[in-house]
C-alpha atoms as a PDB file:
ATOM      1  CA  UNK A   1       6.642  17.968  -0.784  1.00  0.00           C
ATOM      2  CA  UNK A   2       4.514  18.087  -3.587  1.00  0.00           C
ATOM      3  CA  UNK A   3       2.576  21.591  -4.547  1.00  0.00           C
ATOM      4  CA  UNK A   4      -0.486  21.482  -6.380  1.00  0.00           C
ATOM      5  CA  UNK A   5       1.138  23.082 -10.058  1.00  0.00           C
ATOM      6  CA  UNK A   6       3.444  19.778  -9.598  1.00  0.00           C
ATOM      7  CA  UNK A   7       0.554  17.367  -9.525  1.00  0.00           C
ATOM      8  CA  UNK A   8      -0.876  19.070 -12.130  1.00  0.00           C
ATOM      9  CA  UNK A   9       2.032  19.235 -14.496  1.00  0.00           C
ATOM     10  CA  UNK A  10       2.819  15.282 -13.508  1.00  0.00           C
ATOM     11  CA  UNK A  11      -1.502  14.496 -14.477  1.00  0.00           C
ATOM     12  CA  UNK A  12      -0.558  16.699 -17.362  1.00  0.00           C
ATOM     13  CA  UNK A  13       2.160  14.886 -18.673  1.00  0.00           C
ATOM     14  CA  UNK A  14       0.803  11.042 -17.744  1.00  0.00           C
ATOM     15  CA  UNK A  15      -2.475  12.064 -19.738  1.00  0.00           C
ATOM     16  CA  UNK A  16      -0.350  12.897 -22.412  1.00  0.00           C
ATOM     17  CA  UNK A  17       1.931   9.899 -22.446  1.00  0.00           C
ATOM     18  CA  UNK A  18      -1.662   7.855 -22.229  1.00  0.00           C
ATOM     19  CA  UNK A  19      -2.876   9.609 -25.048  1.00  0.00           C
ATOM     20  CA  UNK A  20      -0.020   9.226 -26.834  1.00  0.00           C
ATOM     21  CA  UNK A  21       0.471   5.299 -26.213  1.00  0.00           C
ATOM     22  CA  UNK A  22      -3.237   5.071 -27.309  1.00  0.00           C
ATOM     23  CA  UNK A  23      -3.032   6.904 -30.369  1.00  0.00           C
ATOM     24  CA  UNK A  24      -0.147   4.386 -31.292  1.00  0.00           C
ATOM     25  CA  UNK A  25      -2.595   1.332 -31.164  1.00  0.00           C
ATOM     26  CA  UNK A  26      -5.194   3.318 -33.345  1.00  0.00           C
ATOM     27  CA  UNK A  27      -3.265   2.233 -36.678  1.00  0.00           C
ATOM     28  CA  UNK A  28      -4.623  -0.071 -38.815  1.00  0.00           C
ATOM     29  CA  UNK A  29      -3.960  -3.739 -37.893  1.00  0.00           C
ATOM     30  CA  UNK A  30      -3.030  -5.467 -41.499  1.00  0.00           C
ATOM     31  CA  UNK A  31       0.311  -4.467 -42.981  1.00  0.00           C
ATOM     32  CA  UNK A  32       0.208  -2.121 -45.763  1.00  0.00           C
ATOM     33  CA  UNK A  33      -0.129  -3.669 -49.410  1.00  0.00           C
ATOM     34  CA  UNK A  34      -2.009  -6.219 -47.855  1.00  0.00           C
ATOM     35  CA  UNK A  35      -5.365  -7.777 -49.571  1.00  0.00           C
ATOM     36  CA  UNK A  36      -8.594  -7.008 -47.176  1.00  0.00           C
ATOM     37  CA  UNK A  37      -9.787  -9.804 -44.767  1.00  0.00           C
ATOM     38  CA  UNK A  38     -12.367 -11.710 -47.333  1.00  0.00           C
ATOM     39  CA  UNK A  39     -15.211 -14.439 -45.978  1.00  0.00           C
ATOM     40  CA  UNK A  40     -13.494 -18.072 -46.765  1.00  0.00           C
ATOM     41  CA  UNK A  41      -9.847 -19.232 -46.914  1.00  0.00           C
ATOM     42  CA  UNK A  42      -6.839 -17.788 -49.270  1.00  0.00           C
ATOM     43  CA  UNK A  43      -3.825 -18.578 -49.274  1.00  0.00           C
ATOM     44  CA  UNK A  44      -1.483 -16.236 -51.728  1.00  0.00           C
ATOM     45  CA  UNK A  45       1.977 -17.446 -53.184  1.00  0.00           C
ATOM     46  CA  UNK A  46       3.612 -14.362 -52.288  1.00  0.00           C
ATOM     47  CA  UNK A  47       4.538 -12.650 -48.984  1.00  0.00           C
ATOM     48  CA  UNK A  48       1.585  -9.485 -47.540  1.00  0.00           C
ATOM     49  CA  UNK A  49      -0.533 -11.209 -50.214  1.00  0.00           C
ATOM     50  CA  UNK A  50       1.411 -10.609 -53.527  1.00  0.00           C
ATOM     51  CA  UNK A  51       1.160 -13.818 -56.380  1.00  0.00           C
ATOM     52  CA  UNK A  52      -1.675 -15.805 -57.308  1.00  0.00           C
ATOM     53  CA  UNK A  53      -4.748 -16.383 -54.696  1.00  0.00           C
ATOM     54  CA  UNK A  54      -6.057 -20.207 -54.248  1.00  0.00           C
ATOM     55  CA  UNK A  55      -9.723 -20.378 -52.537  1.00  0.00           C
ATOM     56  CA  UNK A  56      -9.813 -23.375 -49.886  1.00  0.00           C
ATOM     57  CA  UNK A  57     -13.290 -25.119 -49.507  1.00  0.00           C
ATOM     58  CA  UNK A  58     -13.675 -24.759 -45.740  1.00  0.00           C
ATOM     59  CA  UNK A  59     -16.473 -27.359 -46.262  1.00  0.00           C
ATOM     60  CA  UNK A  60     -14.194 -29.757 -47.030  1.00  0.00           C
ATOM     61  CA  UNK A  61     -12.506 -30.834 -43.931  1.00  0.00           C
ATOM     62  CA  UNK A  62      -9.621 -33.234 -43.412  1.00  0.00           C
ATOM     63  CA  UNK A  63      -8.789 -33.935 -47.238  1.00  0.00           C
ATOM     64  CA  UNK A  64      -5.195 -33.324 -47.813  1.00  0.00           C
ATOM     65  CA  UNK A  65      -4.838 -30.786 -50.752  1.00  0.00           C
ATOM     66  CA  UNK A  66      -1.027 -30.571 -52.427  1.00  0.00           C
ATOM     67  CA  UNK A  67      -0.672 -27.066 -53.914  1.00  0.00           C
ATOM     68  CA  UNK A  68       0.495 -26.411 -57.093  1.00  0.00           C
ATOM     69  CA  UNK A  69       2.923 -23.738 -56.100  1.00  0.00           C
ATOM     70  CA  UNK A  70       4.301 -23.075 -52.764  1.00  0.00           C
ATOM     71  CA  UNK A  71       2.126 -20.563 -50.330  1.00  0.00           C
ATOM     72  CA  UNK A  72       3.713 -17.638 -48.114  1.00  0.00           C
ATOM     73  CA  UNK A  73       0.466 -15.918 -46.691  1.00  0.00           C
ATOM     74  CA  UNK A  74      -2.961 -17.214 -45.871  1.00  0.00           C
ATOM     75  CA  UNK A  75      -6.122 -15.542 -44.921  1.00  0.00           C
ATOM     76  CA  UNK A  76      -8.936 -17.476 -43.212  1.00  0.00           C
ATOM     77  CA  UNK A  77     -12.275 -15.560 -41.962  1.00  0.00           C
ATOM     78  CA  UNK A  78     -14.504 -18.062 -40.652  1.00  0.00           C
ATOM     79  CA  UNK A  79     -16.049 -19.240 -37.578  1.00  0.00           C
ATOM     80  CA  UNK A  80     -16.102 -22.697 -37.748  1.00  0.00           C
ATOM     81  CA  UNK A  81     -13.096 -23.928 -39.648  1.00  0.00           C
ATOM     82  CA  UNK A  82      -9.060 -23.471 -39.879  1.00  0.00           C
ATOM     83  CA  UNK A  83      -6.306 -24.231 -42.061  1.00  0.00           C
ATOM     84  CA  UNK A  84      -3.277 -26.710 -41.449  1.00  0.00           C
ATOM     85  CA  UNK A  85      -0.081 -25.957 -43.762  1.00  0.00           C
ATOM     86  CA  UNK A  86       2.708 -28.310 -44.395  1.00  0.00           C
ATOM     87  CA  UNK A  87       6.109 -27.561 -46.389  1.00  0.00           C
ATOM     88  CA  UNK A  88       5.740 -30.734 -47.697  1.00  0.00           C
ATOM     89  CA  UNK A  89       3.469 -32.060 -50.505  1.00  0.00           C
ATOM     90  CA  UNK A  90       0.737 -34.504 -49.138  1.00  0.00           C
ATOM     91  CA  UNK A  91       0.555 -32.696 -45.695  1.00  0.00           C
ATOM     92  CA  UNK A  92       3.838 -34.321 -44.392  1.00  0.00           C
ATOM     93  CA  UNK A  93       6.557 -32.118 -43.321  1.00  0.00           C
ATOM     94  CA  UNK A  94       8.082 -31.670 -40.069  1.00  0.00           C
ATOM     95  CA  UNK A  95       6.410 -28.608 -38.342  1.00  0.00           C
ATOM     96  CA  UNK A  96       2.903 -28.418 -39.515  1.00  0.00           C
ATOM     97  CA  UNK A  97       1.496 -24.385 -38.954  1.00  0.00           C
ATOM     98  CA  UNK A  98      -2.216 -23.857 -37.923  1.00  0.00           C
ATOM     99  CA  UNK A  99      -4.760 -21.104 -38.606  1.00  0.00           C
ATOM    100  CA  UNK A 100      -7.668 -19.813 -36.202  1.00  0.00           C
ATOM    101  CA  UNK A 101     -10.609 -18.945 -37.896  1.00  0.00           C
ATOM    102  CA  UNK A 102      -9.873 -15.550 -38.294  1.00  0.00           C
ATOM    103  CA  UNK A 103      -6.580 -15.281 -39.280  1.00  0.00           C
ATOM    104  CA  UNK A 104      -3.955 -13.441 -41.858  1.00  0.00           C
ATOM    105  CA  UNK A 105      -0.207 -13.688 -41.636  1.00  0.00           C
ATOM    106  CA  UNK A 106       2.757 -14.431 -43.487  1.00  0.00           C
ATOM    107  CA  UNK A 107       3.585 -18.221 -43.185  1.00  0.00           C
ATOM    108  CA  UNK A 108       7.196 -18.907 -41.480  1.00  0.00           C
ATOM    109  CA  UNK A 109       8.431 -20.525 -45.029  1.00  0.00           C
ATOM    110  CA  UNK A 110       6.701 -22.055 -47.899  1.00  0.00           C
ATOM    111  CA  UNK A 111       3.828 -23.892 -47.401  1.00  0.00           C
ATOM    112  CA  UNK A 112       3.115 -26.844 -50.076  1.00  0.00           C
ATOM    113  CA  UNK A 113       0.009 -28.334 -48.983  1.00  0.00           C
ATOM    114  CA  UNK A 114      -3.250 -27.787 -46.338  1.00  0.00           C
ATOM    115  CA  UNK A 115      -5.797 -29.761 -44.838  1.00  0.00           C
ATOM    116  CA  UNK A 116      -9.112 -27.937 -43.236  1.00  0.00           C
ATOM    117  CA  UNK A 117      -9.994 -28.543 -39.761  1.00  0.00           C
ATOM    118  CA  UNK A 118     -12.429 -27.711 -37.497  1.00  0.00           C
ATOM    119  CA  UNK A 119     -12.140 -24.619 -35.111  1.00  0.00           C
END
């Protein structure tokens, strides 16, 4: 049977498990090192943003664009358009990787050319 200090110590200890779980979430939500969310498209050479930084014209959409060095992270904060990467040059490649319009990750290997697309 349960006494009233028990349900107290079990509220107790589920607040503080809640609390805790919360307080977990609370971090920041970019990796450290990397560059704040700008308006546009980036794409960096280097992994969490390191290397040189290319600007993408988000206006213009569906024109293939071969890089002139490999990409590993892109940032894209805009409401209307996205990226499309390819590992190969001239947007071919076998898995092509896609953007939202508010995105910034690490791409899965290096990325040698982008198209912009609506989103």
């Amino acid at each position: 049977m349960f006494t009233p200090k028990t349900v107290l110590r079990g509220s107790a200890a589920a607040a503080a498990t809640i609390a805790a779980v919360i307080g977990c979430g609370a971090g920041p939500a970019q990796a450290a090192g990397w560059p704040p969310l700008q308006p546009g498209a980036h794409l960096f050479t280097g992994i969490d943003g390191s290397g040189t930084t290319t600007t993408v014209d988000l206006g213009d959409l569906g024109t293939c664009h071969t890089l002139p060095a490999p990409v590993r992270l892109v940032q894209v904060a805009n409401g209307s358009a996205s990226v499309v990467l390819y590992s190969g040059a001239g947007c071919t490649g076998a898995v092509p990787w896609g953007t939202g319009s508010l995105a910034q990750s690490n791409t899965p290997w290096e990325m040698r050319s982008y198209r912009v697309v609506p989103a």
